[in-house]
Protein backbone atom coordinates (compact mmCIF):
# COMPACT_ATOMS: atom_id res chain seq x y z
CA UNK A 1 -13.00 9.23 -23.64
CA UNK A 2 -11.71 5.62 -23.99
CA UNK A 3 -12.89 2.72 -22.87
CA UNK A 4 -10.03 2.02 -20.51
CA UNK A 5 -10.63 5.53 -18.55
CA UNK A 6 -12.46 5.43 -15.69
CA UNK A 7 -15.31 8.38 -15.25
CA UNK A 8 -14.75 10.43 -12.18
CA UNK A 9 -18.15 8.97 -10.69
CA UNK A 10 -16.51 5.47 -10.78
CA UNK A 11 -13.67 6.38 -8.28
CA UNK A 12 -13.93 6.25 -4.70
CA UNK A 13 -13.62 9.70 -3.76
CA UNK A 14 -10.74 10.53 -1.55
CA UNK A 15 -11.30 14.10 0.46
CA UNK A 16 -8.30 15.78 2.26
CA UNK A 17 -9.34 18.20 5.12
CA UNK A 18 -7.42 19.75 7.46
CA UNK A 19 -6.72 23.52 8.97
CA UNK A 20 -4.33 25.80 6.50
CA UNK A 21 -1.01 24.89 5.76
CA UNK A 22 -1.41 22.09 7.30
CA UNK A 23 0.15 20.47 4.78
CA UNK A 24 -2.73 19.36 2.78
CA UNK A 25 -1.74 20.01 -1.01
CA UNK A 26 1.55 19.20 -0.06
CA UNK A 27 -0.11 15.31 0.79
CA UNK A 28 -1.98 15.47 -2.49
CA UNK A 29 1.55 15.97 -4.09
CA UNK A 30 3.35 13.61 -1.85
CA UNK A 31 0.76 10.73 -2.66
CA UNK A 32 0.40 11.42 -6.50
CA UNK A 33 4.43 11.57 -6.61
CA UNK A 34 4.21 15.29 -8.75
CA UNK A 35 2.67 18.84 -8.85
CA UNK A 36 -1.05 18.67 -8.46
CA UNK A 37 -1.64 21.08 -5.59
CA UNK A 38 -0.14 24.67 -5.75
CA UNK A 39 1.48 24.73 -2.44
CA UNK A 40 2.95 27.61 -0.36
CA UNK A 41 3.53 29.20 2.84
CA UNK A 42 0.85 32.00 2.33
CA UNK A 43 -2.47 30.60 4.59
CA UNK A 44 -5.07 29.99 1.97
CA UNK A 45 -3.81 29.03 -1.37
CA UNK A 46 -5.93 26.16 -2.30
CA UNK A 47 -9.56 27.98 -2.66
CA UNK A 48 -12.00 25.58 -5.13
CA UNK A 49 -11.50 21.87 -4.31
CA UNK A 50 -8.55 20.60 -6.96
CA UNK A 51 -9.52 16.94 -8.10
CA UNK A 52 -6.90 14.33 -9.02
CA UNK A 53 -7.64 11.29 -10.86
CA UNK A 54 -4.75 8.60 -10.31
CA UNK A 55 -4.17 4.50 -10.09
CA UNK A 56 -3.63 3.51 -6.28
CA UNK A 57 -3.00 0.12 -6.68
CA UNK A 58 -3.93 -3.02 -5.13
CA UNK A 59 -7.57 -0.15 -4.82
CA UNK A 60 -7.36 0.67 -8.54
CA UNK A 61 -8.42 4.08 -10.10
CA UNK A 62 -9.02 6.89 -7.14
CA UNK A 63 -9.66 10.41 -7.04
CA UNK A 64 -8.42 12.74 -4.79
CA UNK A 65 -9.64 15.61 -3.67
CA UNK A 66 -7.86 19.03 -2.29
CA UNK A 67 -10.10 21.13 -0.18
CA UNK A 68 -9.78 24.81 1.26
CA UNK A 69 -9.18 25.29 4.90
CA UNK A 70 -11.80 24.66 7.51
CA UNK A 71 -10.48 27.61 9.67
CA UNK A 72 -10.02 30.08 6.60
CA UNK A 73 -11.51 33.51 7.59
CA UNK A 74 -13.61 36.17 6.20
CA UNK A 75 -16.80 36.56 4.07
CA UNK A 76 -14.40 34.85 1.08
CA UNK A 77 -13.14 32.22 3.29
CA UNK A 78 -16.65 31.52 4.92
CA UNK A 79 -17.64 30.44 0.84
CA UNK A 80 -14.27 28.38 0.60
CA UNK A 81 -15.39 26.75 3.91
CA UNK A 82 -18.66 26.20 2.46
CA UNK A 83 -17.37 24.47 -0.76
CA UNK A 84 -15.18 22.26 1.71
CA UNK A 85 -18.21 21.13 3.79
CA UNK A 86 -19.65 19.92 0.46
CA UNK A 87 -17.18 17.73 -0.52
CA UNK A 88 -18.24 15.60 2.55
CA UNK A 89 -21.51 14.40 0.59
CA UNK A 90 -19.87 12.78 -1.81
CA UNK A 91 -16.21 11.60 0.37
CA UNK A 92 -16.19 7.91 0.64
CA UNK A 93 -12.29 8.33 2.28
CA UNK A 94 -11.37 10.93 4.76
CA UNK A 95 -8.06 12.35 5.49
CA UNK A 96 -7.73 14.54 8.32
CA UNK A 97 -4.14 16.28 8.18
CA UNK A 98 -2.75 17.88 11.47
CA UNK A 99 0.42 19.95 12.03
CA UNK A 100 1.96 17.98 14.45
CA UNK A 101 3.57 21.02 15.68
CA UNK A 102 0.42 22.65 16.36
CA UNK A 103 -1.76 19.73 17.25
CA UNK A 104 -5.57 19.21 17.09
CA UNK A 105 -7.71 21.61 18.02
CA UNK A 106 -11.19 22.65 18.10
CA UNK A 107 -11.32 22.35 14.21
CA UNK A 108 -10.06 19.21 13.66
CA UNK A 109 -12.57 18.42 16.51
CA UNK A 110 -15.41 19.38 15.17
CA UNK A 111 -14.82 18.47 11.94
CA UNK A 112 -14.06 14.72 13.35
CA UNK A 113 -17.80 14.88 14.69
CA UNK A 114 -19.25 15.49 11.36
CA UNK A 115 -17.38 12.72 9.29
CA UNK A 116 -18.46 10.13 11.86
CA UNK A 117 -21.93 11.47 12.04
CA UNK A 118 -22.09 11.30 8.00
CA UNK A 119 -20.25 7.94 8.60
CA UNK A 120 -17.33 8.52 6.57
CA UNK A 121 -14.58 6.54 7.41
CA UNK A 122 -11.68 8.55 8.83
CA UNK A 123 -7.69 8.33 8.33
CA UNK A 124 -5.52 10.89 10.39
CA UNK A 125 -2.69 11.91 8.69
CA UNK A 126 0.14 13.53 11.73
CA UNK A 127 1.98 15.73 8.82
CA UNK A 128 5.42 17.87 9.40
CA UNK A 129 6.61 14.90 11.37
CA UNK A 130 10.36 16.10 10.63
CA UNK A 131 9.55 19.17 12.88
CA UNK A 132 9.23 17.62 16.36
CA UNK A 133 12.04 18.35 18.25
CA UNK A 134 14.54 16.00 19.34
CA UNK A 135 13.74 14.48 22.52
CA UNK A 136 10.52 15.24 23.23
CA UNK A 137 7.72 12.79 23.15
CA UNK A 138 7.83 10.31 20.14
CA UNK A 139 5.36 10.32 16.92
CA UNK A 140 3.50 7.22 19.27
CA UNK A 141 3.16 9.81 21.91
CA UNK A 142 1.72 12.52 19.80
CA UNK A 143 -0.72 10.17 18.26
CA UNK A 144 -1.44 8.90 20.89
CA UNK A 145 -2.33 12.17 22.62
CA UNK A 146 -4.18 13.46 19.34
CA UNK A 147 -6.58 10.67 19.51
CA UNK A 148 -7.56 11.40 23.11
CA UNK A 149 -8.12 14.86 21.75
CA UNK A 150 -10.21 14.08 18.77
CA UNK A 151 -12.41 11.92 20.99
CA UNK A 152 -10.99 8.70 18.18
CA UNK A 153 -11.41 5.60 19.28
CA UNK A 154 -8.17 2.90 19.89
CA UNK A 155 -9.02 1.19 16.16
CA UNK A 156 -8.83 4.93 14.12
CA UNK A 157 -6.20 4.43 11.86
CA UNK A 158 -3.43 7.32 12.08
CA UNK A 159 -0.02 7.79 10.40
CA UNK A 160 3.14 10.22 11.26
CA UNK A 161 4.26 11.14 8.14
CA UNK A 162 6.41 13.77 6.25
CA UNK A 163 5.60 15.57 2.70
CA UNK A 164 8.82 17.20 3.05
CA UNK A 165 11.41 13.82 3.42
CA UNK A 166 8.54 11.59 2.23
CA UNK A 167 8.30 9.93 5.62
CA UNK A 168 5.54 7.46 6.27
CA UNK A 169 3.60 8.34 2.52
CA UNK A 170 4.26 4.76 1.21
CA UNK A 171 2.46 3.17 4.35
CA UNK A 172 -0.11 5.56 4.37
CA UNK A 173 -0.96 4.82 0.83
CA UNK A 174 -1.11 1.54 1.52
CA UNK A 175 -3.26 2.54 4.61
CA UNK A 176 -5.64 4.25 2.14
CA UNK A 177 -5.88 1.29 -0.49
CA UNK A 178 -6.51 -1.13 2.60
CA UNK A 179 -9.23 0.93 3.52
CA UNK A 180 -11.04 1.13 0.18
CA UNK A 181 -10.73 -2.22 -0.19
CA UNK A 182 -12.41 -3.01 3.47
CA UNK A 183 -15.12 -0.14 2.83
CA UNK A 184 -15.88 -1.60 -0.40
CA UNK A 185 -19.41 -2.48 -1.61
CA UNK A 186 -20.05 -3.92 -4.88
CA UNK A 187 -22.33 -2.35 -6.82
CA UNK A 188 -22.96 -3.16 -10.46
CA UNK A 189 -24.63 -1.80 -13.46
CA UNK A 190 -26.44 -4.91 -14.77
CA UNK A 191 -23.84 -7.86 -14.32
CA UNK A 192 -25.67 -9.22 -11.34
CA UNK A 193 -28.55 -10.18 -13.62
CA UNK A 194 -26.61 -11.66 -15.98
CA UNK A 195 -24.65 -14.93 -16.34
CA UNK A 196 -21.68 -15.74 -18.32
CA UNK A 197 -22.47 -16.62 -21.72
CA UNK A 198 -25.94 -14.44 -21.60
CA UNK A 199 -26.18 -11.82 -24.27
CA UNK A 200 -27.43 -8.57 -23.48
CA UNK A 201 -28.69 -6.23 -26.37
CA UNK A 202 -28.15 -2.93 -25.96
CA UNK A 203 -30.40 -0.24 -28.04
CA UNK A 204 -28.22 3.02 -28.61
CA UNK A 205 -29.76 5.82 -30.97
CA UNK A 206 -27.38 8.24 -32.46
CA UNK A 207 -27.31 10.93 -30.13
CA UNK A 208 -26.98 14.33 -30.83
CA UNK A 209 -25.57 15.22 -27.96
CA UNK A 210 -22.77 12.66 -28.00
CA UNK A 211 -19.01 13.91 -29.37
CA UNK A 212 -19.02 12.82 -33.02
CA UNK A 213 -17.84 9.02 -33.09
CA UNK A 214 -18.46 8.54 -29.65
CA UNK A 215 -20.74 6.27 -27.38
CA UNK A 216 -21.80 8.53 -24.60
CA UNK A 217 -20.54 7.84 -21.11
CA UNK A 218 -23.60 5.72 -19.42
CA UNK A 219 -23.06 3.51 -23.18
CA UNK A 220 -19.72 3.00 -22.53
CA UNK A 221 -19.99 2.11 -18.83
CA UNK A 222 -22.71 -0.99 -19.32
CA UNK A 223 -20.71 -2.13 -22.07
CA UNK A 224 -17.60 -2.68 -20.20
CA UNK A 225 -19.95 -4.16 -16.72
CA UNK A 226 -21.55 -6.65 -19.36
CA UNK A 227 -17.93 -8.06 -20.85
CA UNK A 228 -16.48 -7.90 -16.91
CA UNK A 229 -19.02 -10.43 -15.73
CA UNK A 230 -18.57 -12.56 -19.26
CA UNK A 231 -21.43 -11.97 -20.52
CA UNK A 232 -22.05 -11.17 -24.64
CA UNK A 233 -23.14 -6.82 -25.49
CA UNK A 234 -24.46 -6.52 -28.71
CA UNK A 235 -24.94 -3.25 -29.88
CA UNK A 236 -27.62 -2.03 -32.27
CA UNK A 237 -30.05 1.18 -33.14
CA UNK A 238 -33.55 0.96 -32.49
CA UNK A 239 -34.58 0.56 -36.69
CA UNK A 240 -32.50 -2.47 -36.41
CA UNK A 241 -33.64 -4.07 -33.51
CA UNK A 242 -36.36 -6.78 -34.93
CA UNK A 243 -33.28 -7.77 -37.08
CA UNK A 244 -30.86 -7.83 -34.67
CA UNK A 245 -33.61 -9.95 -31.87
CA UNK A 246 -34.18 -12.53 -34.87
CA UNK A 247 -30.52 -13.11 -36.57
CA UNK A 248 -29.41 -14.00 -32.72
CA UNK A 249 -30.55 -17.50 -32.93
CA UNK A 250 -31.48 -17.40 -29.34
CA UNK A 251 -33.38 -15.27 -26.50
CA UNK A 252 -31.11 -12.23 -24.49
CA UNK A 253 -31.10 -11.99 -21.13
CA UNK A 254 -32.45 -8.70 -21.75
CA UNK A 255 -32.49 -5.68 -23.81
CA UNK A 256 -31.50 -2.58 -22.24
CA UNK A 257 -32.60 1.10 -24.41
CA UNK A 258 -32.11 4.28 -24.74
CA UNK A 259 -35.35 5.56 -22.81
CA UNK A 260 -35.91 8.43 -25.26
CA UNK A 261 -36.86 5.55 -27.86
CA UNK A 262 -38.57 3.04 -25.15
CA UNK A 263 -42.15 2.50 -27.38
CA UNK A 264 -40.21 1.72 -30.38
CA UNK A 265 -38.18 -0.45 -28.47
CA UNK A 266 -40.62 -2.11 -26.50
CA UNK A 267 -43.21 -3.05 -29.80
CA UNK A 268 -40.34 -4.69 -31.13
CA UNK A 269 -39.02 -6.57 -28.46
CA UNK A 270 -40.67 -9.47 -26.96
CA UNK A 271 -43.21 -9.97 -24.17
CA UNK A 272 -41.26 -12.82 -22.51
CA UNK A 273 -37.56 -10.93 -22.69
CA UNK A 274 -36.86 -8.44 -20.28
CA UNK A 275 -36.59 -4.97 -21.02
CA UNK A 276 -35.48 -1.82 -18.95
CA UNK A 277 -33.71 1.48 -19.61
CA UNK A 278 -29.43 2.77 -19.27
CA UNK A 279 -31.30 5.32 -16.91
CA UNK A 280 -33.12 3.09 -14.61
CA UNK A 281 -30.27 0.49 -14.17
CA UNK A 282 -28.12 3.79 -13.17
CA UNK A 283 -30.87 5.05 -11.22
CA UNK A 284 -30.76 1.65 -9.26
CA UNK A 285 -26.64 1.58 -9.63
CA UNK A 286 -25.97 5.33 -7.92
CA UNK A 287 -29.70 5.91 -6.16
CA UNK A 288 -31.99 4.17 -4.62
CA UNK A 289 -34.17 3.19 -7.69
CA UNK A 290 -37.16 1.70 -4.85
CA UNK A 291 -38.14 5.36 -3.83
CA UNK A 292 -37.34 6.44 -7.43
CA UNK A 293 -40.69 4.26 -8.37
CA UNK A 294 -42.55 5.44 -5.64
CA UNK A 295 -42.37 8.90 -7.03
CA UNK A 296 -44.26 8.37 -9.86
CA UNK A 297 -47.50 7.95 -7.81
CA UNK A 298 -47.20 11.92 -7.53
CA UNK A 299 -46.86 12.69 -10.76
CA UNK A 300 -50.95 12.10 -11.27
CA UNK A 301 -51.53 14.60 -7.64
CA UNK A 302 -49.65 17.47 -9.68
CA UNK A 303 -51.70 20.73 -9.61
CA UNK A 304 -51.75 24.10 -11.46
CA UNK A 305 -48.93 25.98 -10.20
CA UNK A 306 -46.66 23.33 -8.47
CA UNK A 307 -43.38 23.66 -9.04
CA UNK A 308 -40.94 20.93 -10.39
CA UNK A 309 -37.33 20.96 -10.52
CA UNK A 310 -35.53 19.15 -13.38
CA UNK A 311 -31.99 18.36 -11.79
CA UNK A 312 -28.92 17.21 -14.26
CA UNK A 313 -25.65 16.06 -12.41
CA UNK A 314 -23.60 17.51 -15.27
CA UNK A 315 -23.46 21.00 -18.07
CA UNK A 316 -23.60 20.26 -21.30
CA UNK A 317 -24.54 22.04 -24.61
CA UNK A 318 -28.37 22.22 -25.42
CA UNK A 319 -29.63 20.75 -28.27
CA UNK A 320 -32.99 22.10 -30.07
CA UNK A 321 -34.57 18.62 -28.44
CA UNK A 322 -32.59 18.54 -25.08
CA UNK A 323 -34.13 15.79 -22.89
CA UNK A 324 -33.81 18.03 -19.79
CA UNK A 325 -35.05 21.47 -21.18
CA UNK A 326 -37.40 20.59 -23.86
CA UNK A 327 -38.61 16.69 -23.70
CA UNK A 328 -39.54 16.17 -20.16
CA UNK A 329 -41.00 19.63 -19.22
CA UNK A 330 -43.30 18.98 -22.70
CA UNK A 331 -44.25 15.53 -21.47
CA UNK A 332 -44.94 16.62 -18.03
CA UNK A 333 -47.21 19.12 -19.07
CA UNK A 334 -49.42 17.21 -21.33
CA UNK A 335 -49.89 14.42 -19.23
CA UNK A 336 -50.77 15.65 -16.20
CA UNK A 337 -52.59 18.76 -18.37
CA UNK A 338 -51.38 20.98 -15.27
CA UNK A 339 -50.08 24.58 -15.62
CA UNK A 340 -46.96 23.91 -14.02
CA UNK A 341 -43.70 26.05 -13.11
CA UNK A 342 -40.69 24.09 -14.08
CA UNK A 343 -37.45 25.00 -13.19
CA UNK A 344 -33.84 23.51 -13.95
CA UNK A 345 -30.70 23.21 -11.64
CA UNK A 346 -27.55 21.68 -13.57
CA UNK A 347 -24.44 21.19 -11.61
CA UNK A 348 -22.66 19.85 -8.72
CA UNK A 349 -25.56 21.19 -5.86
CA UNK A 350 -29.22 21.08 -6.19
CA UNK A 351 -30.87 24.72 -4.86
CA UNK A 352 -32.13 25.45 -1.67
CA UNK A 353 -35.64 25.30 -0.01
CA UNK A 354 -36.08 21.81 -1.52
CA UNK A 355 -39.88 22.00 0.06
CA UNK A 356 -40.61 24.83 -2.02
CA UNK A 357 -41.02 21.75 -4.98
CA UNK A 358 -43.45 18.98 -5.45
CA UNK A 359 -41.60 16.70 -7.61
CA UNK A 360 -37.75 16.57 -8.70
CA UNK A 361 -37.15 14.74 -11.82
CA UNK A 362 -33.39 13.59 -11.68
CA UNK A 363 -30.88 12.64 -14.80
CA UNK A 364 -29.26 9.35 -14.64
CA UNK A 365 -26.58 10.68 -12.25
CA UNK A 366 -23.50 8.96 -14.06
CA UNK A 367 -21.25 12.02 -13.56
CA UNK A 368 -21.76 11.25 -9.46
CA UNK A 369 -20.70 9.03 -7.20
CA UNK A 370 -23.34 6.62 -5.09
CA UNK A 371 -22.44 8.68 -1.81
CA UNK A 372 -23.14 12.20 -3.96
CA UNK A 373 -26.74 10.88 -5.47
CA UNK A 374 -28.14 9.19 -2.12
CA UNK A 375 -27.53 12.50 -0.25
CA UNK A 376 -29.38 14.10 -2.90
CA UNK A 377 -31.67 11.30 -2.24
CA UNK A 378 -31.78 12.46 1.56
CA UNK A 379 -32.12 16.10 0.98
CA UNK A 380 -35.26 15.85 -0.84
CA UNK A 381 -36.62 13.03 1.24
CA UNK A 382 -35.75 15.47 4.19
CA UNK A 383 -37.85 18.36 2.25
CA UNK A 384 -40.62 15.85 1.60
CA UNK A 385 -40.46 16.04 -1.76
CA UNK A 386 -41.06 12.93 -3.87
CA UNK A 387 -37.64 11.65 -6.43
CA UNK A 388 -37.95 9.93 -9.86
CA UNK A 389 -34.97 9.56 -12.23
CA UNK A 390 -35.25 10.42 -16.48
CA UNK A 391 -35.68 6.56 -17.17
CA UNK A 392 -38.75 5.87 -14.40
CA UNK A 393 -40.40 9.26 -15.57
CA UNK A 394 -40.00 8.52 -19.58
CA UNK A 395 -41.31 4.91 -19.07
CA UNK A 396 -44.26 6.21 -16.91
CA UNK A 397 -45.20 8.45 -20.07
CA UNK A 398 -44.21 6.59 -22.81
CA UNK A 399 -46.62 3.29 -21.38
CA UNK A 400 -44.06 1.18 -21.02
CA UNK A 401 -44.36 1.36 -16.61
CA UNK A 402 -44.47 -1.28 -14.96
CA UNK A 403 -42.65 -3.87 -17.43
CA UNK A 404 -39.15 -1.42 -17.57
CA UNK A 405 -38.87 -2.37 -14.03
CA UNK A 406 -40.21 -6.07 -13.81
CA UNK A 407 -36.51 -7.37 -14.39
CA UNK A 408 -35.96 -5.84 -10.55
CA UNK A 409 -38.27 -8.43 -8.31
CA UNK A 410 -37.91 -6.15 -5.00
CA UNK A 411 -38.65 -3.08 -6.63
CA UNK A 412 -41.50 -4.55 -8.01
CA UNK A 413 -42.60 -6.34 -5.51
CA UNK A 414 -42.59 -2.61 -3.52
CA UNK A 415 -44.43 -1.24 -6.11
CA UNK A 416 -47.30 -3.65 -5.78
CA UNK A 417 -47.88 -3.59 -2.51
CA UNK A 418 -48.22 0.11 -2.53
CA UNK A 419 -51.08 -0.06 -4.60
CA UNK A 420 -52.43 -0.98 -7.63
CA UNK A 421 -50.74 0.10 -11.45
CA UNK A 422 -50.58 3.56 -12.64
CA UNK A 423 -50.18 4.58 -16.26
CA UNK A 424 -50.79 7.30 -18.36
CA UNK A 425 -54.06 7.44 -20.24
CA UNK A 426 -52.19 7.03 -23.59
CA UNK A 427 -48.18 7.08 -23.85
CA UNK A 428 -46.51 10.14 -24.53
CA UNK A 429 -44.60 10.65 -28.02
């Protein structure tokens, strides 16, 4: 992957729902100006969700996403259905495509409710505009009377359009990039502590896992937030960190590690410089890294025969010392000295029964979006079941909790008032 491509957790996610053939992959086509979306008269071609990564400009890099039809029928269409309703936790753009021949209905309805409930923001898309018959009521008219029937309010954005002539996509592209733009919220990996000029040093061990001559993706991404906000990345392993910290002539603004290495990293890095971890800043970045810290406190109420899930965002290849598999379950165990059951769920949904666990310990997330991780967030909070993220949890083990999250004044100033430090007996190796 190269630096100038943008991960599919960094693009505002663009969900098209809608009834079958209702024109829906024909849109996708229509708005990426090819072939994306296998499209045909036969109800119920699209099945999985089809993802399309593309450059909607003045918005920047989007991805859109194809879904199955919410009125598809049958024990195989109930799953397709399913796999459509899932989308919505991670949709931060709706479009809701209606035949205009055939109007909204009790679907569409329905399916309105839950994207404002979920508080997705909504675009209607009026497709097969090129079908209304002469003389009858105008596009204005039909939108008009589709809003009524979707319950919308005046200000819902809708567009008549055609896939077929091409009718109306330019505006409604420029509908969707208006409404990125006003939905917007700036979140950033690590610029927002920095200042132009400030150096940042970044510790990056040779991972295994990593494609050969590669940086791994979270790497990659808080190089390229550190040179956006003009700020200096310098890049070094964790044998050559006391070299690097003294031939820079001056203090960083922080050093930011690999948490697998964090004790090295910390007894060579000093007191009065900030330190933290790629995992916690993403943990803060796509999560809510406040509630992340609060989960630590359970780790030491752990008892024999609790159950903890170990959730990854992503499937990769194991290595003999995975992080996810091996590390953390080995950790876990010896220091909270607790026969536990520990169980793993890579992938795009975590498993069901959340309560059934009384800890989930959660990668860094960087193959989500924010909207995908903070419903994670919700589901377990909704089970009851406390959240910390790879970084938090390694720190907590490794002794290096509470100064890996002292750069973060809020989150530390949560942490206090909950009660006085925790720490392991003696860090973890």
């Amino acid at each position: 992957m190269s630096m100038n491509d943008t991960p599919r957790g960094e693009r505002p996610h663009i969900a098209v729902f809608g009834r079958r053939n209702a024109g829906k992959s024909s849109l996708i086509n229509a708005f990426c100006g090819q072939g994306v979306s296998i499209v045909s008269p036969v109800s119920g071609t699209t099945t999985d969700p089809v993802y399309k990564a593309m450059e909607l400009l003045p918005a920047g890099p989007v991805l859109l996403v194809d879904t199955a039809g919410i009125d598809d029928k049958g024990e195989l269409g109930q799953e397709r259905i399913r796999k459509t309703m899932n989308i919505l936790h991670k949709t931060d753009l709706a479009l809701l495509v209606i035949d205009a021949e055939a109007g909204a209905g009790d679907f569409e309805c329905e399916l309105m409710r839950t994207l404002k409930a979920a508080g997705i923001p909504v675009i209607i898309v009026l497709n097969k505009i090129d079908l209304l018959t002469e003389g009858t009521r105008s596009p204005e008219e039909y939108g008009t009377g589709i809003l009524a029937r979707l319950e919308a309010e005046a200000s819902d954005r809708w567009f008549p359009v055609s896939t077929f002539s091409g009718y109306g996509i330019d505006a409604l592209k420029q509908a969707v990039a208006g409404a990125l733009a006003s939905e917007e919220v700036r979140f950033r990996l690590v610029g927002d502590l920095l200042s132009p000029g400030d150096v940042a040093v970044l510790v990056v061990p040779i991972d295994k896992a990593a494609p050969k001559g590669r940086l791994i993706l979270p790497q990659q991404q808080m190089i390229r937030d550190i040179l956006e906000c003009n700020a200096v990345a310098v890049v070094t392993r964790e044998q050559e960190l006391g070299h690097t910290l003294a031939s820079l002539g001056r203090k960083p603004r922080i050093v930011i590690t690999d948490s697998q290495v964090f004790m090295k990293v910390q007894a060579d890095t000093p007191r009065d410089v900030p330190l933290t971890s790629f995992s916690i800043l993403f943990a803060r970045y796509k999560g809510d890294l406040s509630r992340m810290v609060s989960g630590v406190r359970s780790i030491g109420g752990l008892k024999d025969g609790d159950r903890v899930l170990i959730a990854e965002a992503c499937t990769h290849h194991r290595q003999c010392d995975d992080i996810g598999t091996i590390k953390i379950p080995r950790w876990l165990r010896e220091v909270t000295g607790k026969q536990l059951v520990i169980e793993h769920a890579p992938g795009s949904e975590l498993p069901p029964e959340l309560n059934r666990y009384a800890l989930i310990i959660h990668c860094g997330a960087c193959m989500l979006n924010r909207r995908a991780m903070l419903y994670r967030l919700k589901e377990a909070e909704a089970a009851g079941v406390p959240v910390v993220n790879y970084g938090v949890f390694i720190a907590f083990v490794q002794g290096v909790f509470p100064r890996a999250i002292e750069v973060f004044p809020s989150v530390m100033r949560a942490w206090m008032n909950n009660g006085s430090d925790i720490s392991p007996s003696a860090p973890i190796k």
